[in-house]
PDB file of N, CA and C in Angstrom:
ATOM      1  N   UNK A   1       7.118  88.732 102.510  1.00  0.00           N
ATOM      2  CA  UNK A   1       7.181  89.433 101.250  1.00  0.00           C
ATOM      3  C   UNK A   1       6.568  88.549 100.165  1.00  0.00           C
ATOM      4  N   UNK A   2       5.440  88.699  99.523  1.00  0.00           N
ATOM      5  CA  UNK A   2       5.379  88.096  98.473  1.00  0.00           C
ATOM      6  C   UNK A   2       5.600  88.284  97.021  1.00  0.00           C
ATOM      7  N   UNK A   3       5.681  87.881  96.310  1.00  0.00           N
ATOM      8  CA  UNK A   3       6.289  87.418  94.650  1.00  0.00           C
ATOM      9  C   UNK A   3       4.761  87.895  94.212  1.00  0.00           C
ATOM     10  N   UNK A   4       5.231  88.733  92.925  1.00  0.00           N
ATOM     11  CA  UNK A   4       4.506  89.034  91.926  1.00  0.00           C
ATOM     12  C   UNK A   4       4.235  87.754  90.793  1.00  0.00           C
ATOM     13  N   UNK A   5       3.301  87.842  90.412  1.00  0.00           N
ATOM     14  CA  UNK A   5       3.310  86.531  89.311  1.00  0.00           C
ATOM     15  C   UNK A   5       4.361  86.681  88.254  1.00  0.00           C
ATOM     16  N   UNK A   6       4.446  87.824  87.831  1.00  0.00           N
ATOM     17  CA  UNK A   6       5.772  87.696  86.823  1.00  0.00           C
ATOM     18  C   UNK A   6       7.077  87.507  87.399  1.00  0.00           C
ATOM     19  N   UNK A   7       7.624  87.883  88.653  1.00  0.00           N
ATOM     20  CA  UNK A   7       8.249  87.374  89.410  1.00  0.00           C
ATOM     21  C   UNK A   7       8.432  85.782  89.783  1.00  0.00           C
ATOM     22  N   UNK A   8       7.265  85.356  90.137  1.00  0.00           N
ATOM     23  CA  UNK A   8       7.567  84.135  90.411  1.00  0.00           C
ATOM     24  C   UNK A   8       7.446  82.758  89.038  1.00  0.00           C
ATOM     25  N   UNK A   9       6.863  83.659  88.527  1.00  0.00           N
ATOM     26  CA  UNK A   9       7.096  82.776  86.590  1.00  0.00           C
ATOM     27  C   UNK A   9       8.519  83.024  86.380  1.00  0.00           C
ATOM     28  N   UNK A  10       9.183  84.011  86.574  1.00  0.00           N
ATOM     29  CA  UNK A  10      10.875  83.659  86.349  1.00  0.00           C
ATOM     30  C   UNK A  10      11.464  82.985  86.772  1.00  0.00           C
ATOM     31  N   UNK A  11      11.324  83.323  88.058  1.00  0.00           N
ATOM     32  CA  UNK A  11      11.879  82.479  89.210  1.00  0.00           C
ATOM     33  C   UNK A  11      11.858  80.699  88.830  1.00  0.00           C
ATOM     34  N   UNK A  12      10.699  80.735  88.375  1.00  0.00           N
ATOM     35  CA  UNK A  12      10.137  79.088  88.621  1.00  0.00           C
ATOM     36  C   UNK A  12      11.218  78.460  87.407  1.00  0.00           C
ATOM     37  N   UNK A  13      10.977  79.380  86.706  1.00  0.00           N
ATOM     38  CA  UNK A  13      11.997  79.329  85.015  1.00  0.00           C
ATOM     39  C   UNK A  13      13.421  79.171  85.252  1.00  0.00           C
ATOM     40  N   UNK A  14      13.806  80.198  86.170  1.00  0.00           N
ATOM     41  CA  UNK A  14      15.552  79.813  86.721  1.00  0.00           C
ATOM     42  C   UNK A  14      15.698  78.614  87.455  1.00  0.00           C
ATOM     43  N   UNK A  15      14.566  78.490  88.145  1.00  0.00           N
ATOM     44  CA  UNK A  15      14.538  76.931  88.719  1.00  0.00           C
ATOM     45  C   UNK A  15      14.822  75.603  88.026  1.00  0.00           C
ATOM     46  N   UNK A  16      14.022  75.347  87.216  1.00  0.00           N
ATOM     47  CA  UNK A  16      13.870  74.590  86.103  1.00  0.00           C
ATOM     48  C   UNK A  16      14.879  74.341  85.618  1.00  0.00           C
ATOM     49  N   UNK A  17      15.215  75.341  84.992  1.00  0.00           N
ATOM     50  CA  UNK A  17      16.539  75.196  84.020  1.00  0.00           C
ATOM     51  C   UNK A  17      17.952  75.194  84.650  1.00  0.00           C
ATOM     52  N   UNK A  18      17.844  76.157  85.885  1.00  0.00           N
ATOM     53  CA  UNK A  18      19.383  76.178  85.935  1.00  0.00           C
ATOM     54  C   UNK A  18      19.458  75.013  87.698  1.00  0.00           C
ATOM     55  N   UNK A  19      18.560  75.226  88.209  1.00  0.00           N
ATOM     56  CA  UNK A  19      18.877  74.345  89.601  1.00  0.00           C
ATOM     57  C   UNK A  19      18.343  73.237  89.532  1.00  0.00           C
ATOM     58  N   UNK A  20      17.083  72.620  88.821  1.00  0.00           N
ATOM     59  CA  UNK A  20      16.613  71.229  88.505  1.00  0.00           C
ATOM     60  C   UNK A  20      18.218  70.153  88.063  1.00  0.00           C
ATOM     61  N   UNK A  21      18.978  70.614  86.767  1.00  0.00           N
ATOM     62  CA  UNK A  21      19.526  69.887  86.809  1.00  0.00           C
ATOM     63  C   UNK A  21      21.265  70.049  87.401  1.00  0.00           C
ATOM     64  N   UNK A  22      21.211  70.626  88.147  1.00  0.00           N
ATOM     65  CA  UNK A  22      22.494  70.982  89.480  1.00  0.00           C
ATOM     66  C   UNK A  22      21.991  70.475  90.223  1.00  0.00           C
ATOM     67  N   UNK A  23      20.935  70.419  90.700  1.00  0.00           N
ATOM     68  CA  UNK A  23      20.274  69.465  91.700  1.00  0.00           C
ATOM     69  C   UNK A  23      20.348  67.685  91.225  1.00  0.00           C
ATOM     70  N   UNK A  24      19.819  67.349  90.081  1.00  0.00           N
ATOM     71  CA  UNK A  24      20.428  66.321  89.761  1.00  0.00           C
ATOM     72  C   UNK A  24      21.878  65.377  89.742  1.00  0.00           C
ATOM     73  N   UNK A  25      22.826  66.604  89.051  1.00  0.00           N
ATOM     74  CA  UNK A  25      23.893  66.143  89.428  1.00  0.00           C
ATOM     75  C   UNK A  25      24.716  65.639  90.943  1.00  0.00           C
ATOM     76  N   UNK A  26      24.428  66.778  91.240  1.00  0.00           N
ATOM     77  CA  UNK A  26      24.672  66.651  93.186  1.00  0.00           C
ATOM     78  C   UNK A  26      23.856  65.261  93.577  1.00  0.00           C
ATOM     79  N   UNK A  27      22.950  65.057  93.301  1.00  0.00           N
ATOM     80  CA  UNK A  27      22.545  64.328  94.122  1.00  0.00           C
ATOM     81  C   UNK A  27      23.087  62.652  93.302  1.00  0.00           C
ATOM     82  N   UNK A  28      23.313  62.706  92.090  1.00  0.00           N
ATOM     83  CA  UNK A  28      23.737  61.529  91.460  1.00  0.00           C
ATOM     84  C   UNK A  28      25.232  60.897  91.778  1.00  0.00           C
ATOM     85  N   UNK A  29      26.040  62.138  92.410  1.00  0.00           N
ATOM     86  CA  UNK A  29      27.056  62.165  92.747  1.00  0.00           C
ATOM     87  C   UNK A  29      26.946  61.989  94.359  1.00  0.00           C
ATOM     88  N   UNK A  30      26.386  62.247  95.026  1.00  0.00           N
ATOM     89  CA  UNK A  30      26.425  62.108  96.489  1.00  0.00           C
ATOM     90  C   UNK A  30      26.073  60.134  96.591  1.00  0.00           C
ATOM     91  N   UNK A  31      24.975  59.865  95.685  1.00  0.00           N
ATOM     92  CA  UNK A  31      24.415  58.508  96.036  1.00  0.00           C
ATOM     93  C   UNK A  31      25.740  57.598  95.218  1.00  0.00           C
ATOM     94  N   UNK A  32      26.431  57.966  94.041  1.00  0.00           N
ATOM     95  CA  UNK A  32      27.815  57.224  94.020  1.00  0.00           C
ATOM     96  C   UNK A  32      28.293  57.177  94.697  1.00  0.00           C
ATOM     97  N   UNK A  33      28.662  58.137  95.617  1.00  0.00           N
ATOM     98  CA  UNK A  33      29.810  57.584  96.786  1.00  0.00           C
ATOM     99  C   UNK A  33      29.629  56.596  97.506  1.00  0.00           C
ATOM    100  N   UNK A  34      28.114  56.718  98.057  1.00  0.00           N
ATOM    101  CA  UNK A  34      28.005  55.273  98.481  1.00  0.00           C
ATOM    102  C   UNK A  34      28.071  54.092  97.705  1.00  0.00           C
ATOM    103  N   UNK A  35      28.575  52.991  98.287  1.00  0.00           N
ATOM    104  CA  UNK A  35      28.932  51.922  97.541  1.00  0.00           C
ATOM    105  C   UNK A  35      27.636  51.336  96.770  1.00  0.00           C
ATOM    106  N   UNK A  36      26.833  50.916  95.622  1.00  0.00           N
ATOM    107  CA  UNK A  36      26.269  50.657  95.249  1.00  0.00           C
ATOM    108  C   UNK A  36      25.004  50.112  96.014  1.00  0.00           C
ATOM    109  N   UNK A  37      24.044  50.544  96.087  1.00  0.00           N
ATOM    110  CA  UNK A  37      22.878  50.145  97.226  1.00  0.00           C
ATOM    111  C   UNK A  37      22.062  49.122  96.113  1.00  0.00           C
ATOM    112  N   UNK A  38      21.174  48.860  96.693  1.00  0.00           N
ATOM    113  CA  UNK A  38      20.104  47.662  96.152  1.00  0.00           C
ATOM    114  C   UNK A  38      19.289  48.646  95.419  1.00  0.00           C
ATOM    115  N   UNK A  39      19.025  47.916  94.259  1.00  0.00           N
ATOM    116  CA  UNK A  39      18.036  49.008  93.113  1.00  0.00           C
ATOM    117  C   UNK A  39      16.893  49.620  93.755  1.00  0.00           C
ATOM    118  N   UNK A  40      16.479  48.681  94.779  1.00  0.00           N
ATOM    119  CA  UNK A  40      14.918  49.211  95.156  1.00  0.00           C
ATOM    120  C   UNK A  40      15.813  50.581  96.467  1.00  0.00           C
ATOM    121  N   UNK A  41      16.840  50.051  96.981  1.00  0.00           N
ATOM    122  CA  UNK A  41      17.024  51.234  97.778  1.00  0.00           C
ATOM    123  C   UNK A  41      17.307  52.222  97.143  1.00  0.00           C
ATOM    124  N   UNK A  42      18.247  52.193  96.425  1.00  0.00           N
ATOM    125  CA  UNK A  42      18.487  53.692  95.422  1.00  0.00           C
ATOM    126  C   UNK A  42      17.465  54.283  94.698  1.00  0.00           C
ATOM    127  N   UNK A  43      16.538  53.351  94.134  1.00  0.00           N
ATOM    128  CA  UNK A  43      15.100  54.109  94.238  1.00  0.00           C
ATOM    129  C   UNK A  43      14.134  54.986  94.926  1.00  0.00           C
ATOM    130  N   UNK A  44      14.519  54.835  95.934  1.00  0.00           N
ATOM    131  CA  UNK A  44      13.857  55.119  97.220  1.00  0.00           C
ATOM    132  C   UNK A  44      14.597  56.418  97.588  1.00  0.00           C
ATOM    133  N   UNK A  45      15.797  56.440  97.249  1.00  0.00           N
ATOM    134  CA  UNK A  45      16.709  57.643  97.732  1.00  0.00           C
ATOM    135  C   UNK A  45      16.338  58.481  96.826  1.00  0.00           C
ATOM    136  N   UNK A  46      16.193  58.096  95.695  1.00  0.00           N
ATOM    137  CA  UNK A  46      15.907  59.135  94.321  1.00  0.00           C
ATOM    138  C   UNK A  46      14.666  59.623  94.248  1.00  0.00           C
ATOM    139  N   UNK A  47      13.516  59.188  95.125  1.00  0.00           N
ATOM    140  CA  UNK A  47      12.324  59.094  94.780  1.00  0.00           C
ATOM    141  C   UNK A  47      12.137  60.630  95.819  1.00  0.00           C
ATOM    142  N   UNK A  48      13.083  59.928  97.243  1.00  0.00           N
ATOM    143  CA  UNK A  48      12.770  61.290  98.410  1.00  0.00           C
ATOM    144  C   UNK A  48      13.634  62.427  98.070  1.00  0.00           C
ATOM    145  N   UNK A  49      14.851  62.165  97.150  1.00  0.00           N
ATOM    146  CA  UNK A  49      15.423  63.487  96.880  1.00  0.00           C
ATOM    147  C   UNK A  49      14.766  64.431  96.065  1.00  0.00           C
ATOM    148  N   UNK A  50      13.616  63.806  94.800  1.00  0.00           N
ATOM    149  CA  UNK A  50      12.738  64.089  94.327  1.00  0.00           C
ATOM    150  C   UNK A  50      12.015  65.260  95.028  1.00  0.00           C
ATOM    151  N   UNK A  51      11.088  64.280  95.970  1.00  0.00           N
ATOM    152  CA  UNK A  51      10.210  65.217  96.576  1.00  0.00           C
ATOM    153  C   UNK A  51      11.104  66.172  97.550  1.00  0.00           C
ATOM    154  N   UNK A  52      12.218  66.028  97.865  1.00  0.00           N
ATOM    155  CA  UNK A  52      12.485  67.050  98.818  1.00  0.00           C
ATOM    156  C   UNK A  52      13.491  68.288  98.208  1.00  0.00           C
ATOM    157  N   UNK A  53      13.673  68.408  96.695  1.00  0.00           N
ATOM    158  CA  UNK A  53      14.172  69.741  96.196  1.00  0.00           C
ATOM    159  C   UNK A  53      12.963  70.321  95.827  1.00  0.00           C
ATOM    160  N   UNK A  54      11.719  69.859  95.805  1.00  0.00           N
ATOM    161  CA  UNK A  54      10.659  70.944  95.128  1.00  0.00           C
ATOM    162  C   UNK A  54       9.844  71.513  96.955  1.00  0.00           C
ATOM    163  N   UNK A  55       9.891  70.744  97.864  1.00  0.00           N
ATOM    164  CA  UNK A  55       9.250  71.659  98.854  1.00  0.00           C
ATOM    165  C   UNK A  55       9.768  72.922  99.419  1.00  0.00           C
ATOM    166  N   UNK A  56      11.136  73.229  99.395  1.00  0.00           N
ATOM    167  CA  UNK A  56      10.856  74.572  99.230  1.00  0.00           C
ATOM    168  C   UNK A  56      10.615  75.688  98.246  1.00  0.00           C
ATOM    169  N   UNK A  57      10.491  75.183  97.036  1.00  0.00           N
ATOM    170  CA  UNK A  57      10.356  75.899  96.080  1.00  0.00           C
ATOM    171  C   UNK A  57       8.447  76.077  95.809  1.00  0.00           C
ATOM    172  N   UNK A  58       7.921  75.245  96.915  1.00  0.00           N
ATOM    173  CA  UNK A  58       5.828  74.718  96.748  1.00  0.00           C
ATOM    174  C   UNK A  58       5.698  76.595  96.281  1.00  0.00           C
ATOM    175  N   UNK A  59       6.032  77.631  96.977  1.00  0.00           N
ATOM    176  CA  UNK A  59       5.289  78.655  96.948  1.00  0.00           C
ATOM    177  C   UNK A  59       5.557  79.304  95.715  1.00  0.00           C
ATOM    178  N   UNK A  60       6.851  78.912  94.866  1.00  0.00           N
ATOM    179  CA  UNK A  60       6.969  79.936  93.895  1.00  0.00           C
ATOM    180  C   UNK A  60       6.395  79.107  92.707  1.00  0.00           C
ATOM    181  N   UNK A  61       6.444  77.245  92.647  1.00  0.00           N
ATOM    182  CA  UNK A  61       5.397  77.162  91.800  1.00  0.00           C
ATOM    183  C   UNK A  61       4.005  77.150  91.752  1.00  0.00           C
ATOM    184  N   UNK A  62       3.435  77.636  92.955  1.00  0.00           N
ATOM    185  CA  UNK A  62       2.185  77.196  93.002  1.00  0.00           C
ATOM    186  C   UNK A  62       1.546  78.645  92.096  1.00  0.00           C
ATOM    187  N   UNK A  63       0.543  78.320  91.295  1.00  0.00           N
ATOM    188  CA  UNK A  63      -0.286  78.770  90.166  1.00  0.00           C
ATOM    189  C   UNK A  63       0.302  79.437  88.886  1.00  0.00           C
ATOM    190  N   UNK A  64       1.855  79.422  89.212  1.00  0.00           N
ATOM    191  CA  UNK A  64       2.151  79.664  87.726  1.00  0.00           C
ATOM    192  C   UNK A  64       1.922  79.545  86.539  1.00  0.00           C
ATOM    193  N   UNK A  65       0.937  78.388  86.350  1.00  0.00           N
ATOM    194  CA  UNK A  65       0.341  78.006  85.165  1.00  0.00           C
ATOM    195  C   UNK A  65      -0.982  78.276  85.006  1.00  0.00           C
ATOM    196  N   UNK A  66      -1.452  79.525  85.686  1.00  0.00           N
ATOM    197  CA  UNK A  66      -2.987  79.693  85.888  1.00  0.00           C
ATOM    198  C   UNK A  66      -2.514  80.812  85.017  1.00  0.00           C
ATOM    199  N   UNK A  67      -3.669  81.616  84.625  1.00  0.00           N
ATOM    200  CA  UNK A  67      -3.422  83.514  84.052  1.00  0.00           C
ATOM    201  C   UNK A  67      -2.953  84.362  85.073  1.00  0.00           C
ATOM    202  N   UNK A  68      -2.686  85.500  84.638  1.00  0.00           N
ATOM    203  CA  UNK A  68      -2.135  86.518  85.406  1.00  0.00           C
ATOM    204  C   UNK A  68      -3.334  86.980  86.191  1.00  0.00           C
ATOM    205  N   UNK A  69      -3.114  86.875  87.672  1.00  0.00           N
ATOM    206  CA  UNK A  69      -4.555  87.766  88.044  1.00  0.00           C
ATOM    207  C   UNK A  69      -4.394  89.272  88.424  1.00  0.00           C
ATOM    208  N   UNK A  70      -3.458  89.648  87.603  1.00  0.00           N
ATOM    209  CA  UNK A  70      -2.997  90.901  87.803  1.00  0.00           C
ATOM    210  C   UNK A  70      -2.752  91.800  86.649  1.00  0.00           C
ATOM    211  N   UNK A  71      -3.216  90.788  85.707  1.00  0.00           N
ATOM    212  CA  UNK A  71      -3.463  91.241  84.075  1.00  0.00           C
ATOM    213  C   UNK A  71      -5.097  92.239  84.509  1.00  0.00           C
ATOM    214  N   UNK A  72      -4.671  93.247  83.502  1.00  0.00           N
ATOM    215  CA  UNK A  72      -6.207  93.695  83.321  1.00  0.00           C
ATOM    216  C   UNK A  72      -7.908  92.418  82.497  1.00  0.00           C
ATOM    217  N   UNK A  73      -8.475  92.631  82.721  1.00  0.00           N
ATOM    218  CA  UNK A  73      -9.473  91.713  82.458  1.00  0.00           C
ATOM    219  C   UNK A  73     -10.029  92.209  80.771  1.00  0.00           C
ATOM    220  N   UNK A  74     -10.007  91.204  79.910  1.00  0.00           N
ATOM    221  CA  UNK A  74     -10.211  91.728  78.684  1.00  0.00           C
ATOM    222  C   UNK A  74     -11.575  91.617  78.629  1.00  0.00           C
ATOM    223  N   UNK A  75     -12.329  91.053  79.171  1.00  0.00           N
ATOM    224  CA  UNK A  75     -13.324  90.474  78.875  1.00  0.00           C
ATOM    225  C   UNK A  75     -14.856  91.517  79.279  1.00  0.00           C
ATOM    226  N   UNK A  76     -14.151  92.276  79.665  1.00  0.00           N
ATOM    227  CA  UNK A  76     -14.786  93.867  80.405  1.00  0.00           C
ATOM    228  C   UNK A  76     -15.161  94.809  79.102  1.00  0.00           C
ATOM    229  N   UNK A  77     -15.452  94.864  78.048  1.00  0.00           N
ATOM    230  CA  UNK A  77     -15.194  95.807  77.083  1.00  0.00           C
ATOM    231  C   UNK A  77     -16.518  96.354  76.699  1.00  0.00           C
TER     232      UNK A  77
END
């Protein structure tokens, strides 16, 4: 099934705002429990938790920031 661009411009928007930083928390809270790691390791944890809340989300941001290609074309007149 794929996402309409205005669809997936919301989407990307609920992302952002409401699961970017729930995702933060969770994960700031999971790496406290462990007992304090070495700066460069907790770096390292933060760096892959990073990249690994946006890969499943690759398809709904990918070209959101391009134009609508589903807008009519103004440039036709």
């Amino acid at each position: 099934m794929a996402l309409s661009y205005k669809t997936r411009r919301r989407l990307s928007l609920l992302i952002l705002v409401v699961g970017l930083p729930l995702y933060i928390v969770v994960a700031v809270t999971v790496v406290g429990l462990i007992d304090r790691p070495s700066i460069w390791l907790e770096l390292l944890i933060y760096i892959g938790l990073g990249i690994v809340w946006a890969m499943p989300f690759k398809a709904v941001f990918k070209g959101v920031g391009q134009p609508d290609p589903d807008a009519p074309d103004s440039s036709q007149d």
